[in-house]
N, C-alpha and C. Protein backbone atom coordinates (compact mmCIF):
# COMPACT_ATOMS: atom_id res chain seq x y z
N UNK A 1 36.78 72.51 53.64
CA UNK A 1 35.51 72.18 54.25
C UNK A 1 34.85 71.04 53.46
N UNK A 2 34.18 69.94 54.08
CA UNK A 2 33.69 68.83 54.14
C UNK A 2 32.35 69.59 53.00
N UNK A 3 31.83 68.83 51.79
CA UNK A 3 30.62 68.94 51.69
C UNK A 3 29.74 68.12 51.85
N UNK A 4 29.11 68.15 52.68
CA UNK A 4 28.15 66.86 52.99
C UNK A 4 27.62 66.38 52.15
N UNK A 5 27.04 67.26 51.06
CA UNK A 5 25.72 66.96 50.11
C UNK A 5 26.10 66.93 48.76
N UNK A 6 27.57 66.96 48.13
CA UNK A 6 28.14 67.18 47.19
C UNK A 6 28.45 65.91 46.72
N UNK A 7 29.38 65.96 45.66
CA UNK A 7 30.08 64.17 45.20
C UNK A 7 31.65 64.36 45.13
N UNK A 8 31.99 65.31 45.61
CA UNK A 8 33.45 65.82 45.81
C UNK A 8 33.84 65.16 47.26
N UNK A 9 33.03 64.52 47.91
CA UNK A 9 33.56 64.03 49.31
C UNK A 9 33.06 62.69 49.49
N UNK A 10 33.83 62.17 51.02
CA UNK A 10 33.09 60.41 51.01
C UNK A 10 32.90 60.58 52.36
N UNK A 11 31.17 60.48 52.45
CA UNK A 11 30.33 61.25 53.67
C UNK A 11 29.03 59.96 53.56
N UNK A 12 28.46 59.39 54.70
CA UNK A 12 27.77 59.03 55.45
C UNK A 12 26.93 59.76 56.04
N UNK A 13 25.52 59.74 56.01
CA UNK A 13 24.43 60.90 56.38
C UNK A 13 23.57 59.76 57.93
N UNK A 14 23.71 60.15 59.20
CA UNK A 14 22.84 59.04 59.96
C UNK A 14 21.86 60.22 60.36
N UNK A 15 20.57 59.07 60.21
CA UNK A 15 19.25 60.08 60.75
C UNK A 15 18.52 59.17 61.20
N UNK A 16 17.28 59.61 61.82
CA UNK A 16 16.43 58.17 62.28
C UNK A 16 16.98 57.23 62.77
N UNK A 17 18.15 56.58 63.54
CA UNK A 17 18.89 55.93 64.24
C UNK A 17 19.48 54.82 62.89
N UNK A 18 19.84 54.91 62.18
CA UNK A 18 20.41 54.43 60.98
C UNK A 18 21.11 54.98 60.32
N UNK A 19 21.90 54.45 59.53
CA UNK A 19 23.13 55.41 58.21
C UNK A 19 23.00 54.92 56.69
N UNK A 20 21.39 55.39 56.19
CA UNK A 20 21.40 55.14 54.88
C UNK A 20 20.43 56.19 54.64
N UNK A 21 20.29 57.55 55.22
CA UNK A 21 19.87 58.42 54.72
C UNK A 21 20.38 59.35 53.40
N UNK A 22 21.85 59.31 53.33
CA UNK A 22 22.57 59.69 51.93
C UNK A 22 24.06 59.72 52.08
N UNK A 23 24.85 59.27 50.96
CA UNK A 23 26.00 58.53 51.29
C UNK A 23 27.07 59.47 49.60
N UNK A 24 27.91 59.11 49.82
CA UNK A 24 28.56 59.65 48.66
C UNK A 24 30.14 59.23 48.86
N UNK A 25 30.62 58.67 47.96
CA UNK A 25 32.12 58.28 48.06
C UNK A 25 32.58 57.96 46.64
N UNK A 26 33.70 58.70 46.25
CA UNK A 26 34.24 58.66 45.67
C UNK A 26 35.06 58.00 44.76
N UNK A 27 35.41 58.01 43.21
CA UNK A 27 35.68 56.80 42.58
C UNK A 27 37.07 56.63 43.36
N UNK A 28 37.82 57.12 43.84
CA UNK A 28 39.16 56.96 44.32
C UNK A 28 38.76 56.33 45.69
N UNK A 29 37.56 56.69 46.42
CA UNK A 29 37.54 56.04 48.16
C UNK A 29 36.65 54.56 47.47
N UNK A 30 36.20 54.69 46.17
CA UNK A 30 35.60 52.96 45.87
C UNK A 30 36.99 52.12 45.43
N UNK A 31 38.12 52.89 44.74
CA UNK A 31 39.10 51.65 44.59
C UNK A 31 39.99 51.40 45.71
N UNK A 32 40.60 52.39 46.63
CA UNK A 32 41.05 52.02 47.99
C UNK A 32 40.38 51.40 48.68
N UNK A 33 39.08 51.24 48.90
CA UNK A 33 38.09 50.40 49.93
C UNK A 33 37.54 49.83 49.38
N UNK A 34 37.35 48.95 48.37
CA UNK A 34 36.39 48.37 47.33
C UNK A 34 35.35 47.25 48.03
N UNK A 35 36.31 46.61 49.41
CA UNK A 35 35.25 45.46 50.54
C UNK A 35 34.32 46.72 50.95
N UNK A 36 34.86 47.65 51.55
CA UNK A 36 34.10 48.39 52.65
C UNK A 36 32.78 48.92 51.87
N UNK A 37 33.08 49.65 50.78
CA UNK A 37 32.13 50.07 49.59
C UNK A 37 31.12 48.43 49.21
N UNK A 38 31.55 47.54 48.82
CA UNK A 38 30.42 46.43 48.49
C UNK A 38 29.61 46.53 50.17
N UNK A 39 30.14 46.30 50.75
CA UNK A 39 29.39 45.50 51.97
C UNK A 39 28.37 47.04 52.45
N UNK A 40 28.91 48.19 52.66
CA UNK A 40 27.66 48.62 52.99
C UNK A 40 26.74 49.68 51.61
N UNK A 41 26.65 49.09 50.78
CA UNK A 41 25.90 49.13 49.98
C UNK A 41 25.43 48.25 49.57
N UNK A 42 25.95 47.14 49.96
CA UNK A 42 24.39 46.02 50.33
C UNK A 42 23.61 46.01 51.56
N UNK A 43 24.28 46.71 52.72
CA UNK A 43 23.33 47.47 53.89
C UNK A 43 22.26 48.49 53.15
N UNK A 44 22.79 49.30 52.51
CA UNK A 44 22.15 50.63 52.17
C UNK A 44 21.05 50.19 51.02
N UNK A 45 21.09 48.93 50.47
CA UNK A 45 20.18 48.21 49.72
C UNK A 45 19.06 47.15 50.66
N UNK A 46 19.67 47.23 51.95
CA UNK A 46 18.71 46.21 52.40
C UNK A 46 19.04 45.06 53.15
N UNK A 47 20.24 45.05 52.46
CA UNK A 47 20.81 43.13 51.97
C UNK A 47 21.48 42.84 53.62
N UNK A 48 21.77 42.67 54.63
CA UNK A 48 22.04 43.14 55.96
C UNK A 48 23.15 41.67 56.11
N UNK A 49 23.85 41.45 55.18
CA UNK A 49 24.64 40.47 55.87
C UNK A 49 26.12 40.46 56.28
N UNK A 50 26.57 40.96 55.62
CA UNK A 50 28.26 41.90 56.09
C UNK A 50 28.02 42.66 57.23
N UNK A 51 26.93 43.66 57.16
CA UNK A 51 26.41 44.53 57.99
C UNK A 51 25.09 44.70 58.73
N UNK A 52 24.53 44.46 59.91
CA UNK A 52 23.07 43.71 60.20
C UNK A 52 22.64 45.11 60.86
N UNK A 53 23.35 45.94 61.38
CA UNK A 53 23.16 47.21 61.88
C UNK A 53 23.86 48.42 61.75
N UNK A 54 23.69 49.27 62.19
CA UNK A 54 24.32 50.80 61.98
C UNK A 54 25.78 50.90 62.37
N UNK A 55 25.52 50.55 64.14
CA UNK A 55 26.45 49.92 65.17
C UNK A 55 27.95 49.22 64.34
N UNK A 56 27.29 48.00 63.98
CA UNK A 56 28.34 47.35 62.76
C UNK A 56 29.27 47.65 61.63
N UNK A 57 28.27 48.98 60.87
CA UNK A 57 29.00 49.98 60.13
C UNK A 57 29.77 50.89 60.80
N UNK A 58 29.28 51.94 62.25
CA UNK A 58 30.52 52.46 62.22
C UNK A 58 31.26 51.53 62.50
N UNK A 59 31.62 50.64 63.83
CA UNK A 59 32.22 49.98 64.37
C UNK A 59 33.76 49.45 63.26
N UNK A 60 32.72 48.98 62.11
CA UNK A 60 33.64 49.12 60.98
C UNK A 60 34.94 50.09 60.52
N UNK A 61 33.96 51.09 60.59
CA UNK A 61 34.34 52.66 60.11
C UNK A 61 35.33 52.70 60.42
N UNK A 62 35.67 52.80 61.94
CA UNK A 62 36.41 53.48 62.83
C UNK A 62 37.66 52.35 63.24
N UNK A 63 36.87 50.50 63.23
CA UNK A 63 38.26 49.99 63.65
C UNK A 63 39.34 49.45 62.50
N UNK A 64 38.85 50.24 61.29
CA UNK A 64 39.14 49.55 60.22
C UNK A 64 40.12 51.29 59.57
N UNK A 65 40.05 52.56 60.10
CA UNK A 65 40.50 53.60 60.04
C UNK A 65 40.17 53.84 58.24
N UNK A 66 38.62 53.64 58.35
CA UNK A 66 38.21 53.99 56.73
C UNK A 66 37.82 55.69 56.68
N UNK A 67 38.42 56.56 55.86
CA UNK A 67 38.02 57.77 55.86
C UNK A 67 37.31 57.96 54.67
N UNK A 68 36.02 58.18 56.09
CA UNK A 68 34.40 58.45 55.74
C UNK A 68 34.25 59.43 56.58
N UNK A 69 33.50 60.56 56.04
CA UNK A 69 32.81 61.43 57.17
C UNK A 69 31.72 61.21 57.52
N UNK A 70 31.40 60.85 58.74
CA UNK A 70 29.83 60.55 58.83
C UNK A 70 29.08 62.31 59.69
N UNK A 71 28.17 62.48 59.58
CA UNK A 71 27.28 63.50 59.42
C UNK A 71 25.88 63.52 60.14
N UNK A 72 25.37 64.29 61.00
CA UNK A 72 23.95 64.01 61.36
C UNK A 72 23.05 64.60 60.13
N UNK A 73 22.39 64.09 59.97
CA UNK A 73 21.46 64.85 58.66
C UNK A 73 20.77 65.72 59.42
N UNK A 74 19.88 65.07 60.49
CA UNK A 74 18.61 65.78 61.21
C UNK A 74 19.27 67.13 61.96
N UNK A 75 20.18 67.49 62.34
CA UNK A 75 20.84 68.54 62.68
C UNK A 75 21.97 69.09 61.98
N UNK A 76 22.41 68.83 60.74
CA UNK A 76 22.82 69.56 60.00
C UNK A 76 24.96 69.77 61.16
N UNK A 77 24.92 68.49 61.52
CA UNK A 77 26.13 68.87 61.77
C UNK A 77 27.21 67.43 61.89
N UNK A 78 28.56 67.76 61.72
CA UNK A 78 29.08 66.60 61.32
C UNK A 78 29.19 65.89 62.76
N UNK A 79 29.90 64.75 62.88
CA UNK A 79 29.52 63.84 64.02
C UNK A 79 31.52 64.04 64.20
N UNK A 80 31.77 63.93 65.58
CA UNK A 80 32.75 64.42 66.15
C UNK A 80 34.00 62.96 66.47
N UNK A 81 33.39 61.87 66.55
CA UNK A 81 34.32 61.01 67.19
C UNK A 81 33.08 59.66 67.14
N UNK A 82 34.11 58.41 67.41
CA UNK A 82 33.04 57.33 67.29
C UNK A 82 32.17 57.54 68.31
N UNK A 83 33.01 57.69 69.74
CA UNK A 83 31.44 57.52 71.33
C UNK A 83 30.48 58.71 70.92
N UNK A 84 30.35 59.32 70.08
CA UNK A 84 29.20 60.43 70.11
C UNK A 84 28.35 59.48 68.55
N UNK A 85 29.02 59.26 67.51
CA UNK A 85 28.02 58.12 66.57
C UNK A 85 27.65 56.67 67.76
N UNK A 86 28.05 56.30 68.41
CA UNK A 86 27.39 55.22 69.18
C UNK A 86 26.20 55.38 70.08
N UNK A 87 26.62 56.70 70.88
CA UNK A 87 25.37 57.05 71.88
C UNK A 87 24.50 57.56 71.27
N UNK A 88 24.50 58.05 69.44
CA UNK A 88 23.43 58.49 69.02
C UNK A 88 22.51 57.40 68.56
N UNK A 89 23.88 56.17 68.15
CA UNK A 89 22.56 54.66 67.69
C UNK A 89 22.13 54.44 68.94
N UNK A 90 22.72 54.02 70.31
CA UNK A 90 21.93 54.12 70.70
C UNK A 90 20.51 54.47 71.85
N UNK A 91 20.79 55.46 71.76
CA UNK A 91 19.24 56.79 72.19
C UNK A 91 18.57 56.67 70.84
N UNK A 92 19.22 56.55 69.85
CA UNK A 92 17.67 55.98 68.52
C UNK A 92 17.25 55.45 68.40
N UNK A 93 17.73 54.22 68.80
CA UNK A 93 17.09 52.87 68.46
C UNK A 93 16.93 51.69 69.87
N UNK A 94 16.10 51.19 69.80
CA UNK A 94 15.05 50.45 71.02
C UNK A 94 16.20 48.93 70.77
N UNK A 95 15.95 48.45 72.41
CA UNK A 95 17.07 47.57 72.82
C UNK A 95 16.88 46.22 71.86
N UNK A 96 15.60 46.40 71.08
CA UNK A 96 15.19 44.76 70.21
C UNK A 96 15.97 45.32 69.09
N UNK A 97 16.61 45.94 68.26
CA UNK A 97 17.34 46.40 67.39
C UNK A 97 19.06 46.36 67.41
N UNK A 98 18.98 46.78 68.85
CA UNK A 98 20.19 46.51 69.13
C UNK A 98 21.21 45.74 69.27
N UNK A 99 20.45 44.91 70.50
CA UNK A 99 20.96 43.53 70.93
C UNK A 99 19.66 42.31 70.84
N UNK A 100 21.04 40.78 70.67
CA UNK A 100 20.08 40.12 70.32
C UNK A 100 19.64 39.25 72.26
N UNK A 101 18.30 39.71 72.15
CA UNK A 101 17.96 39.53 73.83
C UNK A 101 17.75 38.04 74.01
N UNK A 102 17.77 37.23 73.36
CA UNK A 102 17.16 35.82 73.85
C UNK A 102 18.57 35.02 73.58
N UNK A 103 20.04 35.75 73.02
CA UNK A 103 21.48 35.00 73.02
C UNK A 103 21.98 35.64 74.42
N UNK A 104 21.35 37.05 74.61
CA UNK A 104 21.88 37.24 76.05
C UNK A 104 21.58 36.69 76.65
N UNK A 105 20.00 35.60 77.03
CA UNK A 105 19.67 35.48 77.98
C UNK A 105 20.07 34.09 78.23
N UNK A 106 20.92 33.21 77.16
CA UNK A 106 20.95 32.07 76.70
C UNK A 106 22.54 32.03 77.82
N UNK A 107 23.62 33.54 77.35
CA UNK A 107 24.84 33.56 77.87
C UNK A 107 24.34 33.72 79.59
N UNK A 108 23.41 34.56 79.53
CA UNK A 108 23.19 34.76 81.38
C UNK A 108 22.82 33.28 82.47
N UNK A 109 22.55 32.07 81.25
CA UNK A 109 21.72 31.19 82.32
C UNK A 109 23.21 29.94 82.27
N UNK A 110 24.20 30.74 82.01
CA UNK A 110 25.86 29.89 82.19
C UNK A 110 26.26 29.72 82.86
């Protein structure tokens, strides 16, 4: 069994439509992944340029087959597959977060 909240595992916590509520990975998942580890812990610091959204991190996660457990915090249960972390970014987060609306509207007038 996974501990979410421990340092024995490499777990991703998303709450509030974001994934820097609490994170934990391991000295062995920092030398196998050492890009994946810099880049979103300069997300999880702020720094948004490897990574500009949540979206981006899993997207990462999953096409890059990095084993991370990601986790809902706010319900206390682990997250099942990527389409269930996507539809949770986004139903969390408002379409100005998401997408950038004025490059869509730039591609729509083509």
């Amino acid at each position: 069994m996974i501990n979410y909240y421990g340092k024995s595992d490499n777990y991703i916590h998303l709450k509030f439509g974001d994934c820097v509520k609490a994170y934990n990975f391991t000295e062995e998942f920092k030398e196998k992944y050492p890009q994946f580890v810099e880049a979103y812990l300069h997300y999880w610091d702020g720094n948004r340029k490897a990574f500009r959204n949540a979206l981006q991190v899993i997207s990462y996660i999953y096409n890059n087959e990095i084993p991370v457990h990601l986790y809902f915090n706010f319900t206390d249960t682990p997250v099942k597959d990527r389409e269930e972390a996507v539809a949770y970014f986004i139903r969390e987060n408002d379409k100005d977060t998401i997408y950038d609306w004025e490059l869509i509207k730039t591609y729509e007038k083509m």
